[in-house]
N, C-alpha and C. Protein backbone atom coordinates (compact mmCIF):
# COMPACT_ATOMS: atom_id res chain seq x y z
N UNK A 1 12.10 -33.75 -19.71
CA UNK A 1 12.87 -32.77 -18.97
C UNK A 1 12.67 -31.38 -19.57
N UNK A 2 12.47 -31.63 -20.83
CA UNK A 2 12.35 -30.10 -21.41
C UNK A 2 11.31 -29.52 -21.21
N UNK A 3 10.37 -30.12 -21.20
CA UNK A 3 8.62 -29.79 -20.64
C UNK A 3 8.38 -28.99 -19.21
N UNK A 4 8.98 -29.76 -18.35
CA UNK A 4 9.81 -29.25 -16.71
C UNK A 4 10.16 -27.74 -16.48
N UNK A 5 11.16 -27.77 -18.04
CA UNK A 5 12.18 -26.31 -18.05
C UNK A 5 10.82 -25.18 -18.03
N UNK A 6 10.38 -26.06 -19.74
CA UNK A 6 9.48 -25.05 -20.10
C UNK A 6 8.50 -24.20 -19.32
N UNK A 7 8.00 -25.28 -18.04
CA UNK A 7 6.49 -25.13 -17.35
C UNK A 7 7.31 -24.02 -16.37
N UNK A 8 8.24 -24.77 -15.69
CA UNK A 8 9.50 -23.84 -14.95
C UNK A 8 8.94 -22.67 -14.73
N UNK A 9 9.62 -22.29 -16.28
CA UNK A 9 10.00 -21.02 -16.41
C UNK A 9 8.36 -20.09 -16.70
N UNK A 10 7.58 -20.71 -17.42
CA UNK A 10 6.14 -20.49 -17.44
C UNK A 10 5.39 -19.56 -15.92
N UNK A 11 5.95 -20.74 -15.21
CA UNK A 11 5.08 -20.57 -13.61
C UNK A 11 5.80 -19.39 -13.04
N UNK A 12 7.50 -19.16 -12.80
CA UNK A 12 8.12 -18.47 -12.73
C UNK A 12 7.54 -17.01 -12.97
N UNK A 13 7.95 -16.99 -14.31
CA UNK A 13 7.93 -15.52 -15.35
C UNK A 13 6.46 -14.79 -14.28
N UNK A 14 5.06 -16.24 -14.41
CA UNK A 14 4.07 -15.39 -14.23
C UNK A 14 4.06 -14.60 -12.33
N UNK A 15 4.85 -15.80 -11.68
CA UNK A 15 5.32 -14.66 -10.51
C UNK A 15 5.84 -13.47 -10.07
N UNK A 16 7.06 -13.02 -11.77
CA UNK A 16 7.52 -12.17 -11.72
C UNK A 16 6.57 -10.78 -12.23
N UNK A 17 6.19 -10.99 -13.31
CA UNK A 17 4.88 -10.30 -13.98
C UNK A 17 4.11 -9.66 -13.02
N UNK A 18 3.46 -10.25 -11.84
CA UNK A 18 2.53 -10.05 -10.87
C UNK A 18 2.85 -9.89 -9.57
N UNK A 19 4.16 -9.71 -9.29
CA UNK A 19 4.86 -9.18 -7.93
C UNK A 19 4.65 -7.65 -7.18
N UNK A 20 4.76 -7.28 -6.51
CA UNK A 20 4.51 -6.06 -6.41
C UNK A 20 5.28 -4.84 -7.13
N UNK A 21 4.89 -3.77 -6.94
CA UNK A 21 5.15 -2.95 -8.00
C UNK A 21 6.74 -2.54 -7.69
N UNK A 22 7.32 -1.76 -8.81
CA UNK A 22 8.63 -1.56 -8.59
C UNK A 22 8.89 0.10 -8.10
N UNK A 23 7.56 0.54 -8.32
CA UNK A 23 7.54 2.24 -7.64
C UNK A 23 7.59 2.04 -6.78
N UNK A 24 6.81 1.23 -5.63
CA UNK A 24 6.55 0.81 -4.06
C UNK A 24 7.91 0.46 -3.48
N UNK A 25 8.71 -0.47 -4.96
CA UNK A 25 9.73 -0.71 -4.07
C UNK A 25 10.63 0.10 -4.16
N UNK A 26 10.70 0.68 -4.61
CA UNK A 26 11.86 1.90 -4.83
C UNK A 26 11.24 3.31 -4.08
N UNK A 27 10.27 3.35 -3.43
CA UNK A 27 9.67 4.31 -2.55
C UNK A 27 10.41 3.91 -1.35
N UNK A 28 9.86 2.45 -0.91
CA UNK A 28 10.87 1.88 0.49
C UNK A 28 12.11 2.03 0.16
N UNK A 29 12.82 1.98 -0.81
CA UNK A 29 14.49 1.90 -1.00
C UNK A 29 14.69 3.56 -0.18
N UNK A 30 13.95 4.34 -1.09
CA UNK A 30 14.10 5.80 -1.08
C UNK A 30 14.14 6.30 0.45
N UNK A 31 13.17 6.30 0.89
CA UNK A 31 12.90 6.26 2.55
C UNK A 31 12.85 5.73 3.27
N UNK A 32 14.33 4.97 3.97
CA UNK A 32 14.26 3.97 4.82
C UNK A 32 13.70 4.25 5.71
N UNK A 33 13.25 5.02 6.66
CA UNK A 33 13.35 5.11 7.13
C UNK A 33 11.09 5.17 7.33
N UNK A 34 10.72 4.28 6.60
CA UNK A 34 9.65 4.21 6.41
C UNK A 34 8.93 3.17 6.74
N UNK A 35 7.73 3.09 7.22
CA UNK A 35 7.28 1.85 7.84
C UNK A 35 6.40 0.66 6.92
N UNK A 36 6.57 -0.63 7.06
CA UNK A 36 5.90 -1.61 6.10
C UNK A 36 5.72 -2.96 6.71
N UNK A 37 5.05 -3.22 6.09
CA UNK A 37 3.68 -4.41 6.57
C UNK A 37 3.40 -5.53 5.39
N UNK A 38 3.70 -6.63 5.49
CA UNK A 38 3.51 -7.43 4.12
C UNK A 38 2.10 -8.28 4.89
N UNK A 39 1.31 -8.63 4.19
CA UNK A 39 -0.31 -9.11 4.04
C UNK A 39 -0.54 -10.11 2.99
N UNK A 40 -0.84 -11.30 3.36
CA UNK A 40 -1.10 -12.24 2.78
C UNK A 40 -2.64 -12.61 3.00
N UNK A 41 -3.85 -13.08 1.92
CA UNK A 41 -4.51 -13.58 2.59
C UNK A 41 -4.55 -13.94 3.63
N UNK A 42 -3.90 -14.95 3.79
CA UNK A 42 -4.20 -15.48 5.54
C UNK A 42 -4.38 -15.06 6.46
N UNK A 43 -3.14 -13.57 6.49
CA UNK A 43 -2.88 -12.66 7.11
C UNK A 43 -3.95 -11.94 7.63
N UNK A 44 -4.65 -11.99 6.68
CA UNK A 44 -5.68 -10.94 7.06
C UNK A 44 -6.71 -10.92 7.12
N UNK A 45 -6.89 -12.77 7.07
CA UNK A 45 -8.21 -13.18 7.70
C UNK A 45 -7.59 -13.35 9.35
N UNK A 46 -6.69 -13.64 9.63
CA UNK A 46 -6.35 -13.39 11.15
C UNK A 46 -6.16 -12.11 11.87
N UNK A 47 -6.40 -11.32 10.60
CA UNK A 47 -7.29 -9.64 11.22
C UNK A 47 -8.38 -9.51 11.30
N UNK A 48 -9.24 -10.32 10.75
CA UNK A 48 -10.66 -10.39 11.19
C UNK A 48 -11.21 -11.07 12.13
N UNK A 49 -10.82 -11.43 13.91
CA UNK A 49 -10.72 -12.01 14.51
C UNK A 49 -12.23 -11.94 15.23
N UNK A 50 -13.18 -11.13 14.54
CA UNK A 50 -15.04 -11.32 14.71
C UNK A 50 -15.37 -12.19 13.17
N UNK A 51 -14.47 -12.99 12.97
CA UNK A 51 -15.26 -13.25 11.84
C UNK A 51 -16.20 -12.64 10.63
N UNK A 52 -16.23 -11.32 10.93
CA UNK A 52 -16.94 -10.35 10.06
C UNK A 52 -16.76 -11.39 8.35
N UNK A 53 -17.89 -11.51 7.71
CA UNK A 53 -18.25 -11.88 6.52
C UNK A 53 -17.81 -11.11 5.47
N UNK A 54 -18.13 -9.94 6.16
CA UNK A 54 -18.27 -8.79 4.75
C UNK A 54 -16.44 -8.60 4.92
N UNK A 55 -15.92 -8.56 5.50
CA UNK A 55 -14.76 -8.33 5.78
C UNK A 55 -13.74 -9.54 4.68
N UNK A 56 -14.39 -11.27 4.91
CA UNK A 56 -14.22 -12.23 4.23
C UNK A 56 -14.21 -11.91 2.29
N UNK A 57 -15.04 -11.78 2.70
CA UNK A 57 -15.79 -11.03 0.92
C UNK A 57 -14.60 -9.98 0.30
N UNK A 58 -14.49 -9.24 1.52
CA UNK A 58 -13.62 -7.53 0.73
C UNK A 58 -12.26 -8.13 0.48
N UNK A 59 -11.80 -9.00 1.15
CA UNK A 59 -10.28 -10.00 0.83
C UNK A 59 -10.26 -11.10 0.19
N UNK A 60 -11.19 -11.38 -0.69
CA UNK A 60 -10.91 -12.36 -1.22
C UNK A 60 -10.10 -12.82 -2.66
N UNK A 61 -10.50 -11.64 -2.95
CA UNK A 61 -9.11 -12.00 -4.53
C UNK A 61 -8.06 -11.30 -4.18
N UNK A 62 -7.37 -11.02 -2.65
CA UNK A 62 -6.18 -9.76 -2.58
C UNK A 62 -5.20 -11.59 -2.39
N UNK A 63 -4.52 -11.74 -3.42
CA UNK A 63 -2.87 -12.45 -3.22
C UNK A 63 -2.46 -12.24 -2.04
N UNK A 64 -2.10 -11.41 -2.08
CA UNK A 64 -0.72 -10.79 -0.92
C UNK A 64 -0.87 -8.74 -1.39
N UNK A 65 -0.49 -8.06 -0.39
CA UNK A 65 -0.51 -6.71 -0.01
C UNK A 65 0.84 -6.55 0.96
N UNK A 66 1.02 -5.19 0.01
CA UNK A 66 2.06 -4.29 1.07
C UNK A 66 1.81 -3.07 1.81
N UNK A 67 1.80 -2.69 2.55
CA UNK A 67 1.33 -1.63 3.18
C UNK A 67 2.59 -0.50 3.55
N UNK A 68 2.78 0.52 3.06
CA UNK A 68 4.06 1.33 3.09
C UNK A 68 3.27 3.02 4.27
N UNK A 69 4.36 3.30 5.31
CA UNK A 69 4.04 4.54 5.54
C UNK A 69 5.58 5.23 5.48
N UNK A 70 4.62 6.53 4.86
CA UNK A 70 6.36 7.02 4.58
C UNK A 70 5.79 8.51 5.31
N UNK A 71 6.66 8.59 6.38
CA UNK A 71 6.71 9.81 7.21
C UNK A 71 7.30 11.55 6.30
N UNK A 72 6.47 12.02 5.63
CA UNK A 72 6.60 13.03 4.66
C UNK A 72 7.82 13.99 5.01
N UNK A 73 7.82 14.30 6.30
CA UNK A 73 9.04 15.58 6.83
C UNK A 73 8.88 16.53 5.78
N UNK A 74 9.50 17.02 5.27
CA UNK A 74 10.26 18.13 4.62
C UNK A 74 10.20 17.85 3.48
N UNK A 75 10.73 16.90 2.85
CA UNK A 75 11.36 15.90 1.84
C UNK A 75 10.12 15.37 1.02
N UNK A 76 9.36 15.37 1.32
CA UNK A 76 8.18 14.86 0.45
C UNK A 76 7.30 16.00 0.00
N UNK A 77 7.40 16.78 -1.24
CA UNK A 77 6.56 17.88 -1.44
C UNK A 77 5.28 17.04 -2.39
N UNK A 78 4.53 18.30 -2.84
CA UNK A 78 3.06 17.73 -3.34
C UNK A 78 3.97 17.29 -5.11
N UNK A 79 4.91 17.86 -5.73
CA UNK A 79 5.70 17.79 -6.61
C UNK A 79 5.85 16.21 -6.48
N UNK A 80 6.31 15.61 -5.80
CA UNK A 80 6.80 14.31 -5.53
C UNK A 80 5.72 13.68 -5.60
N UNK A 81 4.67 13.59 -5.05
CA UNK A 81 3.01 12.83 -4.97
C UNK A 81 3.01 12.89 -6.35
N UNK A 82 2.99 14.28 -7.61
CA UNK A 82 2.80 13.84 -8.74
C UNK A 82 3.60 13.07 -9.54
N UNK A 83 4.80 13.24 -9.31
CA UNK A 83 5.72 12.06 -10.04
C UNK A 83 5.78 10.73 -9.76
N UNK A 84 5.26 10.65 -8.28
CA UNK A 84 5.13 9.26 -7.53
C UNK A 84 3.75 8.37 -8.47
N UNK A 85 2.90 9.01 -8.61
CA UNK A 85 1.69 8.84 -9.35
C UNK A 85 2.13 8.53 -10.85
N UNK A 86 2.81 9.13 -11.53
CA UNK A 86 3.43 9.53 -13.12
C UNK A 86 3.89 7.89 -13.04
N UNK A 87 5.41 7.77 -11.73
CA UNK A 87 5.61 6.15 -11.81
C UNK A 87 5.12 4.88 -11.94
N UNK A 88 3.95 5.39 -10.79
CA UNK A 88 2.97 4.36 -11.32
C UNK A 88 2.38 4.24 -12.48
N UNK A 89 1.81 4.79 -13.45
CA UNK A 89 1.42 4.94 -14.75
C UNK A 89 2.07 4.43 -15.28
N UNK A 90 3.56 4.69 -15.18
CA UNK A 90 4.68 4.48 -16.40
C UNK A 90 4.34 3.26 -16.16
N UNK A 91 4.30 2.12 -14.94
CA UNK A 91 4.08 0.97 -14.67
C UNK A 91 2.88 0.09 -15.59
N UNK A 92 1.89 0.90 -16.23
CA UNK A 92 0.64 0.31 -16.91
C UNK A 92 -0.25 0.47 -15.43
N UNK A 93 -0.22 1.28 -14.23
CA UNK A 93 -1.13 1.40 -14.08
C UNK A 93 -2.24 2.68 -14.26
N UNK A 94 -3.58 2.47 -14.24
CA UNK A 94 -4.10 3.60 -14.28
C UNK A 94 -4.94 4.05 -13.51
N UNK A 95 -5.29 5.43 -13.13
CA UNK A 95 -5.73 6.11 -12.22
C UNK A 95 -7.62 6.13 -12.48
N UNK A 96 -7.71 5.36 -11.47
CA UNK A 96 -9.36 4.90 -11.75
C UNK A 96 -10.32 6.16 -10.89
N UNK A 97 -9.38 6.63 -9.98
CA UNK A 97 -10.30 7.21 -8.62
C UNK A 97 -9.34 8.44 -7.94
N UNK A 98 -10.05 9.17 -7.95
CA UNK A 98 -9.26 10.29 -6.94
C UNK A 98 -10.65 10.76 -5.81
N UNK A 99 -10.23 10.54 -4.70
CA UNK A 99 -11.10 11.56 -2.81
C UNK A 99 -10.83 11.90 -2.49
N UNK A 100 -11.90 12.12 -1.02
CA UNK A 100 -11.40 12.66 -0.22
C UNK A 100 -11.44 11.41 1.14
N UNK A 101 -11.02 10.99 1.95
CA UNK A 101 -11.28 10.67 3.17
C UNK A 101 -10.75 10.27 4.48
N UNK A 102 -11.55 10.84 5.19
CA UNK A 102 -11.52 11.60 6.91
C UNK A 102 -10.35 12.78 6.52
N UNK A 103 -10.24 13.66 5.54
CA UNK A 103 -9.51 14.73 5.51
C UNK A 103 -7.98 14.66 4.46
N UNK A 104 -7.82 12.99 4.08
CA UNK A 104 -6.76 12.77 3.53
C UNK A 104 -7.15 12.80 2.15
N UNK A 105 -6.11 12.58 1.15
CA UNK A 105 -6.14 12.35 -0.39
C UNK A 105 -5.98 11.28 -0.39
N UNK A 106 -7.27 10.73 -1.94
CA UNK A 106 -7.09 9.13 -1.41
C UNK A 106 -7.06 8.74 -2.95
N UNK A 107 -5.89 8.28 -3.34
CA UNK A 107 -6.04 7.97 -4.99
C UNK A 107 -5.78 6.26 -5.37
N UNK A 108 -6.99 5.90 -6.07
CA UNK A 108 -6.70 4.28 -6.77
C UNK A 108 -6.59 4.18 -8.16
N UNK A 109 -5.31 3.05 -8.33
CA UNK A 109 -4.73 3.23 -9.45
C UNK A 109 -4.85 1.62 -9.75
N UNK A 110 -5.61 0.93 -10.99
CA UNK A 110 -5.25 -0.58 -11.19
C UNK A 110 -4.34 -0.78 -12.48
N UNK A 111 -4.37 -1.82 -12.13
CA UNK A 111 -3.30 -2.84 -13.56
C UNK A 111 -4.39 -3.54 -13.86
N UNK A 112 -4.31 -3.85 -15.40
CA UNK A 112 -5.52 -5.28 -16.02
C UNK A 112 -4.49 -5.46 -16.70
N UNK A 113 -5.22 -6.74 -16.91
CA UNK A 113 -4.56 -7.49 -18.38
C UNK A 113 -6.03 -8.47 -19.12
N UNK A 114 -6.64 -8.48 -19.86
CA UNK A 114 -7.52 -8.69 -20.72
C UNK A 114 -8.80 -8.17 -19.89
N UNK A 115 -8.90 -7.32 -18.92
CA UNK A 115 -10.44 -7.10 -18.45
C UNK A 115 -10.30 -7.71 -17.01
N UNK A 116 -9.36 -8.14 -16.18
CA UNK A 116 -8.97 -8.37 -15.03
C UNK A 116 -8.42 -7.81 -14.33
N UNK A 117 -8.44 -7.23 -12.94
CA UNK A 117 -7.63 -6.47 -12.24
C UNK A 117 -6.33 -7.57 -11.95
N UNK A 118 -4.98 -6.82 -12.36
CA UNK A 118 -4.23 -7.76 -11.55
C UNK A 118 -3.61 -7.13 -10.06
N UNK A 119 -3.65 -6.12 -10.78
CA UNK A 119 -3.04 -5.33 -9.24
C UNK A 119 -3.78 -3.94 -8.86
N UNK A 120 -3.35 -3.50 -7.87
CA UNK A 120 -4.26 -2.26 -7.32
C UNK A 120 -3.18 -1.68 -6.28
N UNK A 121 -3.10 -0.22 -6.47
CA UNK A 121 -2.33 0.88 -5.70
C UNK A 121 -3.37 1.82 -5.26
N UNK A 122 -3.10 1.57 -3.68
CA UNK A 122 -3.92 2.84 -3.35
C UNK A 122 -3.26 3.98 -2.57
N UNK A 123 -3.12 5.14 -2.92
CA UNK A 123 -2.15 6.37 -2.43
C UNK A 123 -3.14 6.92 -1.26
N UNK A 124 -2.83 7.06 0.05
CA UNK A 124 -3.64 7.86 0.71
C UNK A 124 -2.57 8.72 1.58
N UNK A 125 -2.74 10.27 1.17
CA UNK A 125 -1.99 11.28 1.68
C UNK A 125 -2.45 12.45 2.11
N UNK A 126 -1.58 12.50 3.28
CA UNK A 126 -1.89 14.06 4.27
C UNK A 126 -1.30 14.66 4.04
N UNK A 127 -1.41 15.76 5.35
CA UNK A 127 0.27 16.86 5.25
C UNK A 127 1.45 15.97 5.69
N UNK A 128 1.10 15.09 6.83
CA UNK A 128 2.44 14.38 7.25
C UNK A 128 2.80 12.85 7.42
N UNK A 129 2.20 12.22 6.27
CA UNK A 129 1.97 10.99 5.92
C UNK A 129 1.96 10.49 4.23
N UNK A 130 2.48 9.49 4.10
CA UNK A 130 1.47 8.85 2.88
C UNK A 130 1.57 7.42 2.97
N UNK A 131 0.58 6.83 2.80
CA UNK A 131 0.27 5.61 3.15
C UNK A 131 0.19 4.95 1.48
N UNK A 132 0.82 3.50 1.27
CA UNK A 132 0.45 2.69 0.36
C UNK A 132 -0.01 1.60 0.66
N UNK A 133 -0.99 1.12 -0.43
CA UNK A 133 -1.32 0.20 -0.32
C UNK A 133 -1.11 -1.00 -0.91
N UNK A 134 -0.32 -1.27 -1.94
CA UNK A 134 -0.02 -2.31 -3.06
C UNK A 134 -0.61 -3.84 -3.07
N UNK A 135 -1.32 -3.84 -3.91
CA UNK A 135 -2.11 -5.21 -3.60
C UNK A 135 -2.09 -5.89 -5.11
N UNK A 136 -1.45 -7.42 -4.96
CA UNK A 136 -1.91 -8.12 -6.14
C UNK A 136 -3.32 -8.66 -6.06
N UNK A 137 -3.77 -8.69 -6.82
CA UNK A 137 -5.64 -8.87 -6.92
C UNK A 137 -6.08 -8.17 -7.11
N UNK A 138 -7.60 -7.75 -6.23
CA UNK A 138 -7.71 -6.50 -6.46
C UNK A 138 -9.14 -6.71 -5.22
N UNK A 139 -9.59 -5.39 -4.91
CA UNK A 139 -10.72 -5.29 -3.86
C UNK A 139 -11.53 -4.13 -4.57
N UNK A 140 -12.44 -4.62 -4.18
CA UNK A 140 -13.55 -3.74 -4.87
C UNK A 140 -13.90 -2.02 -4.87
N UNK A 141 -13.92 -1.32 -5.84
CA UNK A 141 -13.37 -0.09 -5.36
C UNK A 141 -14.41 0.87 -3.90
N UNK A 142 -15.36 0.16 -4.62
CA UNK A 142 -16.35 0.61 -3.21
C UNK A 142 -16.20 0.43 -1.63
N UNK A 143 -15.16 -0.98 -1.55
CA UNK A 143 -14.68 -1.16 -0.31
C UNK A 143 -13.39 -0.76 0.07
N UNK A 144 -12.52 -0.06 -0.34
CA UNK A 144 -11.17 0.41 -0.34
C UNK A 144 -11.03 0.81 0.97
N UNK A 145 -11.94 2.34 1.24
CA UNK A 145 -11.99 2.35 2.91
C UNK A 145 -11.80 1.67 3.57
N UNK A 146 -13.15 0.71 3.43
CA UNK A 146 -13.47 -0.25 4.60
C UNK A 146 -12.13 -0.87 4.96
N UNK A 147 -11.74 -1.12 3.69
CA UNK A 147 -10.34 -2.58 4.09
C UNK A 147 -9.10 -1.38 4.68
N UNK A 148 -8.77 0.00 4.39
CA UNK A 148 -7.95 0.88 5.31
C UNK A 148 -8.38 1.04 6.81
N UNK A 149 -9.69 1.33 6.83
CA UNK A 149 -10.36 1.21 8.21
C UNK A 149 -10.17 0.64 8.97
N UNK A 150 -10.38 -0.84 8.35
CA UNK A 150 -10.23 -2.41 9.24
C UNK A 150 -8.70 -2.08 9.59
N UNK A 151 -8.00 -1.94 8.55
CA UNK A 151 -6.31 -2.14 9.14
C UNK A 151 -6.06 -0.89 9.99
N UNK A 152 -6.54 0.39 10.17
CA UNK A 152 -6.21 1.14 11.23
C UNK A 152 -6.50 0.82 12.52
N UNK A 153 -7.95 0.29 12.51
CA UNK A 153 -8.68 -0.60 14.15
C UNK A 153 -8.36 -1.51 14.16
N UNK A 154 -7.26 -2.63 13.50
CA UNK A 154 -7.40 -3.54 13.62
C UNK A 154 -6.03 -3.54 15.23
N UNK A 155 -6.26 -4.29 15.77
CA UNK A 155 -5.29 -4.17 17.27
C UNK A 155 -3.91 -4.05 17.02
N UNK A 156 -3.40 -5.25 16.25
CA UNK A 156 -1.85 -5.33 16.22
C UNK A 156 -1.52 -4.33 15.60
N UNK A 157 -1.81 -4.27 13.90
CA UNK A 157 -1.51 -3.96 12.57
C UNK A 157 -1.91 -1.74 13.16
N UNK A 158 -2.91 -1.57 13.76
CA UNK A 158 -2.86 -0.30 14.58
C UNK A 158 -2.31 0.12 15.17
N UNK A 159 -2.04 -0.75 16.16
CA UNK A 159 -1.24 -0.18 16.92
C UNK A 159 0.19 0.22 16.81
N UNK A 160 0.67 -0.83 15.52
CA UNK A 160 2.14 -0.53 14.89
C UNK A 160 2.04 0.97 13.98
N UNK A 161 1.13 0.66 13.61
CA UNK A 161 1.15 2.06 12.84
C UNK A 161 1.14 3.35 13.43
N UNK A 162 0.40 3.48 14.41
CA UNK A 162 0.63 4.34 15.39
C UNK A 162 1.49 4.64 16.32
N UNK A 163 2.29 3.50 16.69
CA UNK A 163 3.48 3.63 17.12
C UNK A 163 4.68 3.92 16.31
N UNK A 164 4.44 4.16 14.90
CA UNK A 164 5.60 4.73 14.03
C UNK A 164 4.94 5.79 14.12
N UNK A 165 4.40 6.24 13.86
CA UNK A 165 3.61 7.87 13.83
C UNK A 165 3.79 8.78 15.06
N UNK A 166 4.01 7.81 16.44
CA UNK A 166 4.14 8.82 17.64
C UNK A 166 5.60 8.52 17.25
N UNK A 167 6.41 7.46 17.08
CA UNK A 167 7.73 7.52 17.01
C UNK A 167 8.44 8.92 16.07
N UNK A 168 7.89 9.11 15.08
CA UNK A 168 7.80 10.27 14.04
C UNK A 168 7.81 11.39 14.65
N UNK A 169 6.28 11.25 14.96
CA UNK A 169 6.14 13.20 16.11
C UNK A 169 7.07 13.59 16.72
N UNK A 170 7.59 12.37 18.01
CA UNK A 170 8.99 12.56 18.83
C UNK A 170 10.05 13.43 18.04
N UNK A 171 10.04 12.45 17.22
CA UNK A 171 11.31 12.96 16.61
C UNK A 171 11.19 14.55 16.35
N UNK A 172 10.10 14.74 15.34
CA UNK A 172 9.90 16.21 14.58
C UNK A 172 9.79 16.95 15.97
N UNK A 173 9.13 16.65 17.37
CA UNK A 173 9.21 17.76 18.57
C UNK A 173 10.44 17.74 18.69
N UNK A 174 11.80 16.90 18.89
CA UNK A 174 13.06 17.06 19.48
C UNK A 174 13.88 17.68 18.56
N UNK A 175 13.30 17.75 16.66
CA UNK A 175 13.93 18.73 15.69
C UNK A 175 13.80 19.98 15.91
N UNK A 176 12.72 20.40 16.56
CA UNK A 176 11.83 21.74 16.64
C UNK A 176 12.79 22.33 17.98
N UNK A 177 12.75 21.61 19.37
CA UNK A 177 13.54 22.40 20.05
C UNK A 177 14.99 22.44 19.87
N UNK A 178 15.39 21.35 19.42
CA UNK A 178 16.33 21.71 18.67
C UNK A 178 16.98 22.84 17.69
N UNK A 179 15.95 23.56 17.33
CA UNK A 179 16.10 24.33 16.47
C UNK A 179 15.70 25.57 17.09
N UNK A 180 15.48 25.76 18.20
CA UNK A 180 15.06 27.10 19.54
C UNK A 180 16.54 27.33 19.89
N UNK A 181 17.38 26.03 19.95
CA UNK A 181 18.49 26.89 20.70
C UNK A 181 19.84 27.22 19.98
């Protein structure tokens, strides 16, 4: 029975260790009002619905992924991106990569533990967006795009995202005339 406890708590601990990050979650706490997407393997081989290979390949050591959009407004200055970044650090992760792409800021940040990726954050931010990516595993840094790409074209997982984004605009046009009269 004590062996049981021991393994227990063994198997446990290492779930807790390797969960997603606690900046991510305290980003969603922060901005409810923010959109998210949980991704499991499986998940997201049932986003690859051409069977694409290379697609197979770019997901294969990702656990599970969170996908966060946090609608910037007002409230999110470039001040905040650096402390948001600082959090992550404080976390043990570190900043492997800073871009550019299709016009956004695109920063990757991993976790190791003896020479292994365990986790991977990827920050991609505009003027009126920032997108996370939180992934236990890890994807290769050369394919990072690709796997944002896939999830913007991908039908469902797109089209939700875009439908928080026009839901967003609405809003900021009905603040704006709002603010004419």
């Amino acid at each position: 029975m004590k062996h049981l406890v021991i393994i227990f708590v063994f198997l446990f601990s290492g779930l807790v260790a390797f969960g997603q990050s606690k900046t991510t979650e305290n980003l969603q706490k922060k901005y409810t009002d923010s959109f998210s997407l949980f991704f499991y393997q499986n998940t997201l081989r049932m986003i690859n619905q051409s069977g694409n290979q290379e697609f197979d390949e770019l997901i294969k050591d990702i656990e599970k992924m969170k996908f966060l959009m946090v609608d910037k407004k007002e409230q999110f200055k470039a001040a905040d991106y650096s402390k948001l970044k600082g959090e992550y650090i404080s976390e043990t992760f570190e900043e492997v990569m800073t871009t550019r792409y299709e016009g956004r800021n695109l920063d990757i940040l991993l976790k190791e533990k003896a020479g292994k990726t365990q986790g991977m954050v990827v920050l991609v931010n505009d003027s009126t967006s920032l997108y996370v990516l939180d992934v236990v595993g890890s994807i290769a840094l050369d394919k990072v795009t690709t796997l944002y790409k896939t999830l913007d074209e991908s039908t469902d997982v797109g089209k939700k995202i875009k439908n928080f984004a026009d839901r967003n605009a609405k809003r900021k046009e009905g603040d704006k005339e709002g603010d004419d009269h």
